[in-house]
C-alpha atoms as a PDB file:
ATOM      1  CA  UNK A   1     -53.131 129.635 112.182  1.00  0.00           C
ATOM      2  CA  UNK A   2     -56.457 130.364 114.770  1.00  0.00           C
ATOM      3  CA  UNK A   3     -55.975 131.957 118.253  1.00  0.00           C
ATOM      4  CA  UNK A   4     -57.650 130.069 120.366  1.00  0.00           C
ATOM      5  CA  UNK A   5     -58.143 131.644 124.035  1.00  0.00           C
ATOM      6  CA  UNK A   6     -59.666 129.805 126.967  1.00  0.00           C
ATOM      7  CA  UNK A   7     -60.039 130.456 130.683  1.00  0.00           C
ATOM      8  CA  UNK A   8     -60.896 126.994 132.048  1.00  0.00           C
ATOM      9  CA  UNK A   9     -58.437 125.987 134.261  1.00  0.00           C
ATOM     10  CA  UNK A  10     -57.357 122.796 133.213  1.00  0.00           C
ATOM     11  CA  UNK A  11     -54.664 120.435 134.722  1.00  0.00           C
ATOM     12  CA  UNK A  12     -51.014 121.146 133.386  1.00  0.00           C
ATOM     13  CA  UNK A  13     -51.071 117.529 131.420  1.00  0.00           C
ATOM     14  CA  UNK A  14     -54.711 118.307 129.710  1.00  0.00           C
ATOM     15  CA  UNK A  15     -53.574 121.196 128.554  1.00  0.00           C
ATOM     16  CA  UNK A  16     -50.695 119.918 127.211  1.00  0.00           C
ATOM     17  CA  UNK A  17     -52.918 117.491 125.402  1.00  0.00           C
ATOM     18  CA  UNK A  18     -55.027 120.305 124.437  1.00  0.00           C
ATOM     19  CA  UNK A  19     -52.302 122.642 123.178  1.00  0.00           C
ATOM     20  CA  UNK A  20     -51.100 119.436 121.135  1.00  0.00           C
ATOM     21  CA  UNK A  21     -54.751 118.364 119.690  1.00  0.00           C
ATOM     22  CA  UNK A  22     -55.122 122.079 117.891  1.00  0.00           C
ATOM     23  CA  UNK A  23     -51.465 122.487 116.793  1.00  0.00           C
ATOM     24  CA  UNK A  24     -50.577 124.075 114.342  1.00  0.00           C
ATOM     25  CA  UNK A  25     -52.895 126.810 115.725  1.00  0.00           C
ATOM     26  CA  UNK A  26     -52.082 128.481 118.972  1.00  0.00           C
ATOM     27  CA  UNK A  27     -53.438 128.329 122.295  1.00  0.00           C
ATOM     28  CA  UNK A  28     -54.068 131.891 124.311  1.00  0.00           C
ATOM     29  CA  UNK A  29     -54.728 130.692 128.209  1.00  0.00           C
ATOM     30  CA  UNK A  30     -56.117 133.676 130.082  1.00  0.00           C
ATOM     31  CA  UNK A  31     -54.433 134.498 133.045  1.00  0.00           C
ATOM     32  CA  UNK A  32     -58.390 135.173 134.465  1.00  0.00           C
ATOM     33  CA  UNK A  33     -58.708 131.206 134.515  1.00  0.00           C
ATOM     34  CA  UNK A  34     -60.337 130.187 138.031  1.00  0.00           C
ATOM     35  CA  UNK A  35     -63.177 127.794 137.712  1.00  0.00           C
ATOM     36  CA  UNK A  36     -64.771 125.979 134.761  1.00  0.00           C
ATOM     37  CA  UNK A  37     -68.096 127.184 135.866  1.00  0.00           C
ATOM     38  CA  UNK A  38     -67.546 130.430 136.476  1.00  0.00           C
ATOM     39  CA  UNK A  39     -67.237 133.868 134.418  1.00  0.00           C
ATOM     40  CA  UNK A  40     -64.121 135.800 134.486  1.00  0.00           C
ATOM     41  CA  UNK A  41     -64.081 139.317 133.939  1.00  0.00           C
ATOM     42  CA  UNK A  42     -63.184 140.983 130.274  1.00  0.00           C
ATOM     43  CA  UNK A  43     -59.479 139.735 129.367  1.00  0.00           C
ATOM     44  CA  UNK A  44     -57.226 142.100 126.696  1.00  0.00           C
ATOM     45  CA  UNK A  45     -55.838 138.439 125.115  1.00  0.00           C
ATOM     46  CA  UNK A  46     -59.308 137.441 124.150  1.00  0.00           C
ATOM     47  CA  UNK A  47     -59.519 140.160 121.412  1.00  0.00           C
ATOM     48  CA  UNK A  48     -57.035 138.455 119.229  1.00  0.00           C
ATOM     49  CA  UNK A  49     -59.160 134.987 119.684  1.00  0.00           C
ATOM     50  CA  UNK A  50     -61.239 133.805 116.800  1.00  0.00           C
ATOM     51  CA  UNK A  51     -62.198 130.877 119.097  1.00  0.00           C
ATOM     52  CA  UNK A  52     -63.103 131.348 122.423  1.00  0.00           C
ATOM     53  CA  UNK A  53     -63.504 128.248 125.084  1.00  0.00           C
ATOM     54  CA  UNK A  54     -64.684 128.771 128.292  1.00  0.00           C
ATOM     55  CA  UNK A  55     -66.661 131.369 129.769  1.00  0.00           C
ATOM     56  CA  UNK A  56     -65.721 134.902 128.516  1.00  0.00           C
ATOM     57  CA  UNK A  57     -67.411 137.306 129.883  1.00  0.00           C
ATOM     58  CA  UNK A  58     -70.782 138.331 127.817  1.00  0.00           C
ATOM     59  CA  UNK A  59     -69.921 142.015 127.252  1.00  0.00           C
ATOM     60  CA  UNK A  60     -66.786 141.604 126.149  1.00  0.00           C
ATOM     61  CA  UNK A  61     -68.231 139.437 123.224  1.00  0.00           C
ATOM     62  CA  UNK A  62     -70.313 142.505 121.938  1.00  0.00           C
ATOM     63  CA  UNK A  63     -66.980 143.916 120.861  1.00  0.00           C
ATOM     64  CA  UNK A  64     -64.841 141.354 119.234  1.00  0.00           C
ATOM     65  CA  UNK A  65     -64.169 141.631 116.408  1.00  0.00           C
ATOM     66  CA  UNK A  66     -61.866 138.916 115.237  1.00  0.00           C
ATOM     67  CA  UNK A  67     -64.214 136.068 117.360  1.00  0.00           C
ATOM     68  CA  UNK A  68     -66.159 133.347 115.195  1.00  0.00           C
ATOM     69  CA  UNK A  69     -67.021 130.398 117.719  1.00  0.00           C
ATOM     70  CA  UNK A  70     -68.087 130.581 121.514  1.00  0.00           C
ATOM     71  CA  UNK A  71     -67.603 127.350 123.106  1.00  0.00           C
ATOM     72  CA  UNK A  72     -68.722 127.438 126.658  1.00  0.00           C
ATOM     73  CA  UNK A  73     -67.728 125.086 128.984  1.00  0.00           C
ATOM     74  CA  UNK A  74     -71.376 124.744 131.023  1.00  0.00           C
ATOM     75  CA  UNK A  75     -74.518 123.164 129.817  1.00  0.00           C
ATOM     76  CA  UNK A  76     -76.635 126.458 131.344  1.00  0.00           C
ATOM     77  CA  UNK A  77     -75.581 129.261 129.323  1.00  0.00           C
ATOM     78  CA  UNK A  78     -78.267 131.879 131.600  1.00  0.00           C
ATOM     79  CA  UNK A  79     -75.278 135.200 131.301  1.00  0.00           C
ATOM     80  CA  UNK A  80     -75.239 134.607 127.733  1.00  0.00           C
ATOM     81  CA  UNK A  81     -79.138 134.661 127.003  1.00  0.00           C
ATOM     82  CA  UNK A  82     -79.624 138.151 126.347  1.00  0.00           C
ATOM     83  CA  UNK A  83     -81.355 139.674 123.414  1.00  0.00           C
ATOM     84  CA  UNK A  84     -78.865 142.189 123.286  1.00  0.00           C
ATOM     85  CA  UNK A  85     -76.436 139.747 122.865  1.00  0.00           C
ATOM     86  CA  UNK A  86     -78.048 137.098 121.012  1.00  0.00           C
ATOM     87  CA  UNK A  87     -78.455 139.764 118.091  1.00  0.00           C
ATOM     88  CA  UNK A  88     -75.054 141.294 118.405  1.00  0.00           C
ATOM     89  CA  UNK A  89     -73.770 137.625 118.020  1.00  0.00           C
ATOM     90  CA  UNK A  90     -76.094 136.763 115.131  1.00  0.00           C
ATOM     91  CA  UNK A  91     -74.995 140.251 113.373  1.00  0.00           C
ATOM     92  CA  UNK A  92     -71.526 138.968 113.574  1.00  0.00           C
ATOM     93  CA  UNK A  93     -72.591 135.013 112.108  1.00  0.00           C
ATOM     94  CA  UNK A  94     -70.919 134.118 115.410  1.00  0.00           C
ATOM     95  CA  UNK A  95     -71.671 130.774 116.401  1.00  0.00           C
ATOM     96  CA  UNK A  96     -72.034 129.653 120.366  1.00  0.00           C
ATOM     97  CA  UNK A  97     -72.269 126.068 121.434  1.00  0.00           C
ATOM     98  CA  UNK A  98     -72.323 124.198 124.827  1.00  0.00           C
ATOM     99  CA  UNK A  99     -71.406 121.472 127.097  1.00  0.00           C
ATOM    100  CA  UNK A 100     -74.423 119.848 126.789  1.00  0.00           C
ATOM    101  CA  UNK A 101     -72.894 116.601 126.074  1.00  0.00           C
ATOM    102  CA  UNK A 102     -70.904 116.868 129.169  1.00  0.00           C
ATOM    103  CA  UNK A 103     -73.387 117.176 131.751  1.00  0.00           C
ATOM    104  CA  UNK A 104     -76.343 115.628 130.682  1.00  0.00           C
ATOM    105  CA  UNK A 105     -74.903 111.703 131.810  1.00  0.00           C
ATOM    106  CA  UNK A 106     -74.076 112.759 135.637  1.00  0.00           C
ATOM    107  CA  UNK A 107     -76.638 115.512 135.576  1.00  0.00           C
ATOM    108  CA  UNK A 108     -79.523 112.758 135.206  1.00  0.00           C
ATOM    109  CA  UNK A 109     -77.473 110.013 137.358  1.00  0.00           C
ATOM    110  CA  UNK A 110     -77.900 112.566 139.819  1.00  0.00           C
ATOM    111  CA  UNK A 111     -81.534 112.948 140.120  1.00  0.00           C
ATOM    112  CA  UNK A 112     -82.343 109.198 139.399  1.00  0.00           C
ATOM    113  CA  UNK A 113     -80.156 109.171 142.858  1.00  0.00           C
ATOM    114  CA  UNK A 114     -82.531 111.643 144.302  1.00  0.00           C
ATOM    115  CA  UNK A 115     -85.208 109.554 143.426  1.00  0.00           C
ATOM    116  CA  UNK A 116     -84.350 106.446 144.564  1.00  0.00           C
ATOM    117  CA  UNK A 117     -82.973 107.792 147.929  1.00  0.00           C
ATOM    118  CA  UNK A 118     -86.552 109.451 147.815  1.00  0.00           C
ATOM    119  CA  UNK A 119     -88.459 106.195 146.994  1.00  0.00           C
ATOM    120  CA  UNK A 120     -85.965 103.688 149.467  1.00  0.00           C
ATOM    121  CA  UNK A 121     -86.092 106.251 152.460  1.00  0.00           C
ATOM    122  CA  UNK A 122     -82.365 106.187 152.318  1.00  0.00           C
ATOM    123  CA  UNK A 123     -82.019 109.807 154.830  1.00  0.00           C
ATOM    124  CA  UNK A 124     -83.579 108.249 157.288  1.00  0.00           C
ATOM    125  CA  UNK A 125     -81.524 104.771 157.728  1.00  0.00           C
ATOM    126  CA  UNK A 126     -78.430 107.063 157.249  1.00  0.00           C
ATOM    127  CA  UNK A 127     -79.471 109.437 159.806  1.00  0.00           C
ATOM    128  CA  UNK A 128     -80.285 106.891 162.472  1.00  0.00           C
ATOM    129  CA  UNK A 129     -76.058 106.015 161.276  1.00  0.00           C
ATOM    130  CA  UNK A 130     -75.359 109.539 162.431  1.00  0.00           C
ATOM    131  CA  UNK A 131     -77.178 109.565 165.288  1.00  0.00           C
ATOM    132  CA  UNK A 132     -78.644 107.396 167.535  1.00  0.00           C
ATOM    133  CA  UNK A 133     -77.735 103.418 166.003  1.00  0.00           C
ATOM    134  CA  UNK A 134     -81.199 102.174 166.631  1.00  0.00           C
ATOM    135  CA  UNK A 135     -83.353 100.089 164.428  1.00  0.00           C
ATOM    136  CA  UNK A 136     -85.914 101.690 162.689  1.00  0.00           C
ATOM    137  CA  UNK A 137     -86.898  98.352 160.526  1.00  0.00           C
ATOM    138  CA  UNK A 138     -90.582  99.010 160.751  1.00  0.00           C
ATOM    139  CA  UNK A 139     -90.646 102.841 159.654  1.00  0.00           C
ATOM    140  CA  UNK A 140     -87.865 102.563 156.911  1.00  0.00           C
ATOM    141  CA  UNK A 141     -89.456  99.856 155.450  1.00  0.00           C
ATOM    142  CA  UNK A 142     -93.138 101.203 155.555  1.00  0.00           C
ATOM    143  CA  UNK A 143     -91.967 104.308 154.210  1.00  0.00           C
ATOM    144  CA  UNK A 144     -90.347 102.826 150.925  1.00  0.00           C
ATOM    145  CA  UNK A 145     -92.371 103.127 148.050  1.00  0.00           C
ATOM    146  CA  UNK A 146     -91.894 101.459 144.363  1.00  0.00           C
ATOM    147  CA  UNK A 147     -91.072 103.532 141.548  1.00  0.00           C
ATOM    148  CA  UNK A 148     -92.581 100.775 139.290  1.00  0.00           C
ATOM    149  CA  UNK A 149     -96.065 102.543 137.363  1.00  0.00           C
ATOM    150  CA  UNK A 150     -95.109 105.719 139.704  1.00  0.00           C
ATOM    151  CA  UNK A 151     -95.499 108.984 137.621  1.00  0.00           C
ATOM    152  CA  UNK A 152     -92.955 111.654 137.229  1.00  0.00           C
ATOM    153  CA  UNK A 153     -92.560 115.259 135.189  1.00  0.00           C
ATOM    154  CA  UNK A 154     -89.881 116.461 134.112  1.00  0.00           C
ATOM    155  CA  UNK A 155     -89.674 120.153 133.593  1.00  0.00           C
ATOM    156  CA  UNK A 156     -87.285 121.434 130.813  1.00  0.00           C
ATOM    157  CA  UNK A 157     -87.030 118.508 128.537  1.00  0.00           C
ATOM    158  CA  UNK A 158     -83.809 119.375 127.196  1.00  0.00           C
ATOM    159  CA  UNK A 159     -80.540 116.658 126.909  1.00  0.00           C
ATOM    160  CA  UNK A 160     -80.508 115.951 130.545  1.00  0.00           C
ATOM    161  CA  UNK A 161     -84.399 115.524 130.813  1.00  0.00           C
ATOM    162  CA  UNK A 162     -84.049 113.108 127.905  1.00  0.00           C
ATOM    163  CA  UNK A 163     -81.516 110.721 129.396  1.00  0.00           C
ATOM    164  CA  UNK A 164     -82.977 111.043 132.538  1.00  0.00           C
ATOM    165  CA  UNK A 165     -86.491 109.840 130.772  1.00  0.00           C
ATOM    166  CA  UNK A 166     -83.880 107.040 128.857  1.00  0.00           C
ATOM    167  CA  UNK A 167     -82.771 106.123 132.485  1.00  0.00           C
ATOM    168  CA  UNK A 168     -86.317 106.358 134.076  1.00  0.00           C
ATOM    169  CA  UNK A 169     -87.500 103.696 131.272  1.00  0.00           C
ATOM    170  CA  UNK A 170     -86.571 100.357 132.812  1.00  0.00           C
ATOM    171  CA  UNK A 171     -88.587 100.975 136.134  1.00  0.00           C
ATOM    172  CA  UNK A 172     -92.094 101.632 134.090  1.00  0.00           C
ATOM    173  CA  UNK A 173     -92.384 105.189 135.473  1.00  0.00           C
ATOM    174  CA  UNK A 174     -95.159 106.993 133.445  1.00  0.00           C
ATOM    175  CA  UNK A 175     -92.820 109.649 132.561  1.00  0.00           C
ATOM    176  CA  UNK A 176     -94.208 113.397 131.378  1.00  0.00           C
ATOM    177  CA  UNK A 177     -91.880 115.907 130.070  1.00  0.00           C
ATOM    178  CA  UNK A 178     -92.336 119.826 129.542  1.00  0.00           C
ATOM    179  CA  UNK A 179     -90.589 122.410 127.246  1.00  0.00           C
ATOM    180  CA  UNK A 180     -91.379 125.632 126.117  1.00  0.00           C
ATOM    181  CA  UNK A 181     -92.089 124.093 122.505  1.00  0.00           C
ATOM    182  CA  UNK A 182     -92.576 120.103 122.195  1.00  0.00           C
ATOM    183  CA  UNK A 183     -90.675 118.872 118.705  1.00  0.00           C
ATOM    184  CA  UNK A 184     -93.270 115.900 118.520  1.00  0.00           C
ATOM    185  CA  UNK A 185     -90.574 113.859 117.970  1.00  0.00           C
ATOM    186  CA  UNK A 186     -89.591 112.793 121.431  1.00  0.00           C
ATOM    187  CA  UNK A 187     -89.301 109.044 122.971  1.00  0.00           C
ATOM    188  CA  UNK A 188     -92.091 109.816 125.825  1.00  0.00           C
ATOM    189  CA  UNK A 189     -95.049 112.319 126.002  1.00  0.00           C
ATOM    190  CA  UNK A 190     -94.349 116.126 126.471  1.00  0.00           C
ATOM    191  CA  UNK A 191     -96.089 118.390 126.556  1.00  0.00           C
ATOM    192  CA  UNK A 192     -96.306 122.235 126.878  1.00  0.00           C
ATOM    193  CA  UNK A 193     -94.666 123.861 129.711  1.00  0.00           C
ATOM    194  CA  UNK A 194     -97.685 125.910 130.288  1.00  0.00           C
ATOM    195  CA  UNK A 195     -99.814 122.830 130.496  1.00  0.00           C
ATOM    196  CA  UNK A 196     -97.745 121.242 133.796  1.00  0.00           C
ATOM    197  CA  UNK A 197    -100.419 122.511 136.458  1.00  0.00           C
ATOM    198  CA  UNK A 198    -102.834 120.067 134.683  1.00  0.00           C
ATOM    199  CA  UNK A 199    -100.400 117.096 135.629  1.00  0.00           C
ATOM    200  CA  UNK A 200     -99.075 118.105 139.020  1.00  0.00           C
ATOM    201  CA  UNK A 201    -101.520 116.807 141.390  1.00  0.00           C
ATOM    202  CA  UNK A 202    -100.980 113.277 139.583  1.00  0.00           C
ATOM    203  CA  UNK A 203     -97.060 113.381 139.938  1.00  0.00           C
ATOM    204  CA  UNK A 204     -95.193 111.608 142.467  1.00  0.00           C
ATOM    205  CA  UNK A 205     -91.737 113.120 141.647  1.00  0.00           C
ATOM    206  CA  UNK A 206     -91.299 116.461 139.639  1.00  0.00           C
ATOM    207  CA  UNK A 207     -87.749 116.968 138.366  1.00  0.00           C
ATOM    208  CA  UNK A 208     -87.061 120.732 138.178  1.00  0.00           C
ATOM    209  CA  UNK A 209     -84.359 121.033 135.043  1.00  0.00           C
ATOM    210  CA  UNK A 210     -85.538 124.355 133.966  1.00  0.00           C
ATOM    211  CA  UNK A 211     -83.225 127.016 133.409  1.00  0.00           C
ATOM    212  CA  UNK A 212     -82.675 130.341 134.906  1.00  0.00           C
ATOM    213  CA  UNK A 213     -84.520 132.776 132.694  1.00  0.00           C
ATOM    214  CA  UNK A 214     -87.651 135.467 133.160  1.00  0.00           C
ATOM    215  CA  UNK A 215     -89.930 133.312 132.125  1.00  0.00           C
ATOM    216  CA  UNK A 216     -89.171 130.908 134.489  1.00  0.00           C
ATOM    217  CA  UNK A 217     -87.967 133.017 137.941  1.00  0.00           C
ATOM    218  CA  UNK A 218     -89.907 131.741 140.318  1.00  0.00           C
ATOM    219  CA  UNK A 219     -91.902 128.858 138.617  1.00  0.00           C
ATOM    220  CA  UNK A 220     -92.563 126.310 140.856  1.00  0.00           C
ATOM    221  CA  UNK A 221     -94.822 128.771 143.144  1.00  0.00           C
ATOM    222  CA  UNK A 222     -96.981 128.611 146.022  1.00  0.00           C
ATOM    223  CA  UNK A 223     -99.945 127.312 143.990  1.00  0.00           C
ATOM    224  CA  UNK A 224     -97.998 124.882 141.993  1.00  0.00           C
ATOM    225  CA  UNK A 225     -96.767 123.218 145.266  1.00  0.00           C
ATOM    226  CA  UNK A 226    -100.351 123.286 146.565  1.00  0.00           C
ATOM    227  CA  UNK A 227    -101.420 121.303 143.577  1.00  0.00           C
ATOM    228  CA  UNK A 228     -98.977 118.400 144.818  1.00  0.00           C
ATOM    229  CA  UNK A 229     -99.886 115.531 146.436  1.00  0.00           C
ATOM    230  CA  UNK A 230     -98.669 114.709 150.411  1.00  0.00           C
ATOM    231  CA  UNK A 231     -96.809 112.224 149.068  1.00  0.00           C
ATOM    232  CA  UNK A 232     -94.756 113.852 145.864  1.00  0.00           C
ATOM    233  CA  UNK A 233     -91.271 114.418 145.784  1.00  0.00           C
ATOM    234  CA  UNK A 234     -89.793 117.648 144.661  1.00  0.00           C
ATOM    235  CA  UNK A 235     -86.094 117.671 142.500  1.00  0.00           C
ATOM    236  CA  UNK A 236     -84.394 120.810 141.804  1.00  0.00           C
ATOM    237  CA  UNK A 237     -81.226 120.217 139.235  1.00  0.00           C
ATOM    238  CA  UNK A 238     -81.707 123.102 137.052  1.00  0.00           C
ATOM    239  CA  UNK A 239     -81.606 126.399 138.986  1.00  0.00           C
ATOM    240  CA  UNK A 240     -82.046 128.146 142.709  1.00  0.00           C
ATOM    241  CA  UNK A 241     -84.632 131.145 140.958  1.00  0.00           C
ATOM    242  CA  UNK A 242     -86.999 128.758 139.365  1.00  0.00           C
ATOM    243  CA  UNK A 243     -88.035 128.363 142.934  1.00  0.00           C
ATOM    244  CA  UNK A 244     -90.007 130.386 145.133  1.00  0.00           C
ATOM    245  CA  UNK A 245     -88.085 129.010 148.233  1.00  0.00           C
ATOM    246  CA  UNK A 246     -90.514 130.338 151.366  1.00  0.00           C
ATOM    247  CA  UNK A 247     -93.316 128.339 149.685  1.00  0.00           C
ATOM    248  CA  UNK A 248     -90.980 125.480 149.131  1.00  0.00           C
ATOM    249  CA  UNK A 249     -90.086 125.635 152.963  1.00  0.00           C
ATOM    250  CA  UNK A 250     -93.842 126.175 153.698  1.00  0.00           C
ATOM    251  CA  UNK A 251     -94.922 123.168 151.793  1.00  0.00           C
ATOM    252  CA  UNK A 252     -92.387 121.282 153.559  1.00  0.00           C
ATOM    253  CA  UNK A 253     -93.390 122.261 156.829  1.00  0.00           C
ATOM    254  CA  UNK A 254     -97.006 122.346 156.291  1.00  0.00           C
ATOM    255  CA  UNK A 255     -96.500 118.528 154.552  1.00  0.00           C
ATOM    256  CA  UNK A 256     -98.359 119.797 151.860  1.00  0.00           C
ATOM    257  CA  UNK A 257     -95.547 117.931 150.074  1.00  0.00           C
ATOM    258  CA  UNK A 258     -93.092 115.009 151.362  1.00  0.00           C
ATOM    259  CA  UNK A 259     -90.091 116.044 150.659  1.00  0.00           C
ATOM    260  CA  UNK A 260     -87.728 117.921 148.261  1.00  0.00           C
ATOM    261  CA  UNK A 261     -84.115 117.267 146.898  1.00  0.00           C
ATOM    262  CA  UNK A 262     -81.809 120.234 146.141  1.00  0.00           C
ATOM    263  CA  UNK A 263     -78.888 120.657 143.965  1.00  0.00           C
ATOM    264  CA  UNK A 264     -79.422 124.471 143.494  1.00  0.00           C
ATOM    265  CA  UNK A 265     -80.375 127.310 145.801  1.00  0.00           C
ATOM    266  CA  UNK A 266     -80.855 130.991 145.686  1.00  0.00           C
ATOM    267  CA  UNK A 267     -78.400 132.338 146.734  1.00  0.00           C
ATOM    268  CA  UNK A 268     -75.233 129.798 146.616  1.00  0.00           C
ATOM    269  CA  UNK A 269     -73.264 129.097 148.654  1.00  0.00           C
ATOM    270  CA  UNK A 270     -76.220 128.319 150.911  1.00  0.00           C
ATOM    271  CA  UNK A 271     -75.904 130.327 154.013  1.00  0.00           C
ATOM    272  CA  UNK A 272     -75.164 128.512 156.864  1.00  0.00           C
ATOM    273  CA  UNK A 273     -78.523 129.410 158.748  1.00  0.00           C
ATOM    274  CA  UNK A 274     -80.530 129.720 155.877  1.00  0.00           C
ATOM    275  CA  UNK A 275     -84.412 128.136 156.650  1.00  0.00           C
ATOM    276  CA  UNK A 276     -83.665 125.195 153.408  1.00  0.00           C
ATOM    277  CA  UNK A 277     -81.216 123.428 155.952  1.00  0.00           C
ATOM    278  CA  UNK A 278     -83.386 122.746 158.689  1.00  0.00           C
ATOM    279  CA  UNK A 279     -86.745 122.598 156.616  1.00  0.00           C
ATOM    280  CA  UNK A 280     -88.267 119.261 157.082  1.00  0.00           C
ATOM    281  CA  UNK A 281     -87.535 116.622 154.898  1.00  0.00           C
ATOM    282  CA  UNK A 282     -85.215 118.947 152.684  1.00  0.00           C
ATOM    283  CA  UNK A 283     -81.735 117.225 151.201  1.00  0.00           C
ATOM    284  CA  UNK A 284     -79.224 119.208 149.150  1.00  0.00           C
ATOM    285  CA  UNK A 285     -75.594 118.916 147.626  1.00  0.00           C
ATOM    286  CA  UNK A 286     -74.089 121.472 146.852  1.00  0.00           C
ATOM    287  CA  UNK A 287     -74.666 122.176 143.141  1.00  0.00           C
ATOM    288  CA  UNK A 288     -72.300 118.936 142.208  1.00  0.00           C
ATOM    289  CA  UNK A 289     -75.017 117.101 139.625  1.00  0.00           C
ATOM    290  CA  UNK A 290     -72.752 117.878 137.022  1.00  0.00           C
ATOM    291  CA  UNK A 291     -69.910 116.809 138.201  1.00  0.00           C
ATOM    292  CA  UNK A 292     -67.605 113.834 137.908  1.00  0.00           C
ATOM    293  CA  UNK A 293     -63.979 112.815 137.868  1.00  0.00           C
ATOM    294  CA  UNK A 294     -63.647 112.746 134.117  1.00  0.00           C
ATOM    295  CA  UNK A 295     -65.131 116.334 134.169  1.00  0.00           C
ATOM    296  CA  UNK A 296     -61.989 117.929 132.546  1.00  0.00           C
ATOM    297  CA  UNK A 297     -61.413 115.113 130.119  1.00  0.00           C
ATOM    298  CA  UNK A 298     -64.424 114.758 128.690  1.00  0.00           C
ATOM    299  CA  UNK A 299     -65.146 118.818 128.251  1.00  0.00           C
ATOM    300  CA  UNK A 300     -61.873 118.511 126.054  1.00  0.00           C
ATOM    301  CA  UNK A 301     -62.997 115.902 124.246  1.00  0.00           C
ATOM    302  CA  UNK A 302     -65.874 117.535 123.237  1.00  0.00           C
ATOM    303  CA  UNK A 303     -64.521 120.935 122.496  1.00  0.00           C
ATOM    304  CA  UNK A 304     -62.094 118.933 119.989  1.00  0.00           C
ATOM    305  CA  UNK A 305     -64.901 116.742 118.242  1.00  0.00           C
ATOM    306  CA  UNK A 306     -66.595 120.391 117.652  1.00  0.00           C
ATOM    307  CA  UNK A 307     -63.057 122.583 116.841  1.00  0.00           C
ATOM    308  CA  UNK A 308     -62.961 119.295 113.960  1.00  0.00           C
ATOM    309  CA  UNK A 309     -66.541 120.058 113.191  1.00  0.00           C
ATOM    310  CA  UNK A 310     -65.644 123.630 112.944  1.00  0.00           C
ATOM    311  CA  UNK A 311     -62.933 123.825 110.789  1.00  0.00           C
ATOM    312  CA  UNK A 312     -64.364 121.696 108.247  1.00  0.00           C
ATOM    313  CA  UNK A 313     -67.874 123.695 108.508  1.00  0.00           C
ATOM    314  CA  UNK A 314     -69.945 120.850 109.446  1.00  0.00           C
ATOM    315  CA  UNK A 315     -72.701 121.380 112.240  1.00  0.00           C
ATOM    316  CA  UNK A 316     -71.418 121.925 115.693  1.00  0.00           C
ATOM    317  CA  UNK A 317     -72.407 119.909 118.678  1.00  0.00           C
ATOM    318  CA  UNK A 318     -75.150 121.216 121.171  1.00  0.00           C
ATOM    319  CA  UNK A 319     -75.338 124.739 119.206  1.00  0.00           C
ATOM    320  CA  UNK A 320     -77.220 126.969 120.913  1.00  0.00           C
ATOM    321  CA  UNK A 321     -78.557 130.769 120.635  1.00  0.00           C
ATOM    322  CA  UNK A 322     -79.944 129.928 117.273  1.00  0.00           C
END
C-alpha cells in the first residue's frame, strides 16, 4: 500500500472520487491545503508520502526520503527549477511531472481571445457600453484588422504554444514559434529563442508563454519593444518577470506599440494604482488563462492516467526536470 499526500484543495465529492480511484493505497490530505496554485509550507505528513500531488514545498523535497513521484498540480513548475534541486531529485531517481495537459486547452483559448478582441477592437465597443452609449461605427470598424496572412510569434513553444499554433491554423496566420532548443519536429517553423529579434519588427501579435526563469527575467526589453511595429499587439500568458514593465508602459504610451494584453504582472495581485492599469491601450485578467470550470476534474483525471502509468512503470505524462 503507497501513501499518497496532496495539498490541493479539492471539493469534498472529488476527493471522495480520488480517495476511491487509488484504493487500496491511502490518501494523506495535508492540512496546509489552500490553493491549487499555490505552495504550502513544509508539512510533517509528507515524509511518509512516496507520492506527492500538489505543490510541496521545494525544500522539503531535498529531504525525503521515502518520496518517488512529484506530481504538481501547475503547468509552470518556476520554485521547482533549481539546480540544487534538480540534482538532489535526480540522485534520488525521483521522478516530477506536470499539469501540462491541464492548462494548455484554456491557456491557448485564452490568448486566441486576446487576439481576436485585439484584431475586432472589442475594448473599445465595450467601453463606449460602460460609458457613454454612443456610436462609434466608423472608428470600431476602421480599427478592425484581419488575422487572415497576419503574422504572429510565439515565445516558449511548449504544449500551450503548440495548441495555440493548432488553433491559430484555420485563420492562415504565418505562425513563428521560439524555444530554447527547436526538436525539428514541430507542425510550424521555430526557431531559436535567441533568433526572435530577427522576426519582431515583422510580427503583428507576439504571444509571451515563456516561463519565469534567469534566462528569461526581463526578456521582452526596451529594445525588443522598439523593434515592434505601431501596429503589433503584445500577449503576456506566461509570466509578470519576463517583462520589463516601465518599457512596456513606455511603448504603450509612446505608441511605439498598439496595444498589449495581460494575464500576468509583476507583482500580483496588481496594485490598485499601479501605472499597467491606466497605461494606454493595456487589458489584463487577472492571471485566470488557465482556468476553467472543469479545473479540478480534469487535474484528477490526469494525476490518475499518470498514478496508472506509474505503477505499472510506463512513461509518465508531461515529465519534466529530466
Amino acid at each position: 500500500m503507497l501513501n499518497i499526500w496532496t495539498n490541493v484543495p479539492l471539493p469534498e465529492a472529488l476527493m471522495a472520487r480520488l480517495t476511491g480511484a487509488i484504493s487500496p493505497n491511502r490518501l494523506i490530505v495535508s492540512a496546509e491545503s489552500k490553493n491549487i496554485l499555490s505552495a504550502a509550507g513544509a508539512d510533517p505528513l509528507l515524509e511518509d508520502a512516496y507520492v506527492a500531488f500538489g505543490q510541496p514545498d521545494p525544500n522539503q523535497l531535498m529531504t525525503l526520503t521515502r518520496l518517488r513521484w512529484v506530481h504538481l498540480t501547475t503547468a509552470g513548475y518556476t520554485r521547482y527549477d533549481r539546480e540544487d534541486l534538480r540534482r538532489s531529485l535526480a540522485d534520488r531517481k525521483i521522478l516530477v511531472s506536470n499539469s501540462s495537459s491541464v492548462f494548455d486547452e484554456p491557456c491557448a483559448e485564452h490568448a486566441l481571445a486576446f487576439m481576436l478582441a485585439a484584431s475586432r477592437d472589442l475594448p473599445a465597443a465595450m467601453a463606449n457600453q460602460f460609458g457613454p452609449h454612443g456610436w462609434p461605427q466608423k472608428s470600431v470598424r476602421g480599427n478592425s484588422r484581419l488575422m487572415l496572412e497576419q503574422s504572429v510569434l510565439i515565445l516558449g513553444y511548449g504544449a500551450i504554444g503548440k495548441r495555440l499554433a493548432e488553433l491559430l491554423k484555420p485563420f492562415g496566420m504565418e505562425i513563428h514559434g521560439f524555444r530554447r532548443s527547436p526538436r525539428g519536429d514541430e507542425a510550424v517553423a521555430v526557431h531559436p529563442i535567441s533568433e526572435v529579434e530577427k522576426y519582431l519588427p515583422g510580427a503583428d501579435h507576439v504571444v509571451d508563454i515563456l516561463p519565469s526563469h534567469s534566462s528569461t527575467n526581463g526578456f521582452m526589453d526596451r529594445k525588443r519593444f522598439s523593434l515592434m511595429k505601431s501596429s503589433a499587439v503584445f500577449h503576456n500568458i506566461g509570466r509578470g518577470t519576463t517583462v520589463d514593465q516601465p518599457a512596456l508602459i513606455d511603448a504603450l504610451k509612446s505608441k511605439q506599440i498598439y496595444a498589449a494584453y495581460l494575464d500576468v504582472t509583476e507583482p500580483e495581485p496588481l496594485p490598485p494604482d499601479h501605472a499597467l492599469w491606466t497605461a494606454p491601450n493595456c487589458f489584463i485578467t487577472p492571471h485566470t488563462a488557465g482556468g476553467h470550470d472543469t479545473e479540478f476534474d480534469r487535474t484528477v483525471d490526469h494525476f490518475l492516467k499518470n498514478f496508472a502509468r506509474f505503477q505499472k512503470s510506463e512513461p509518465l505524462l508531461d515529465r519534466i526536470l529530466i
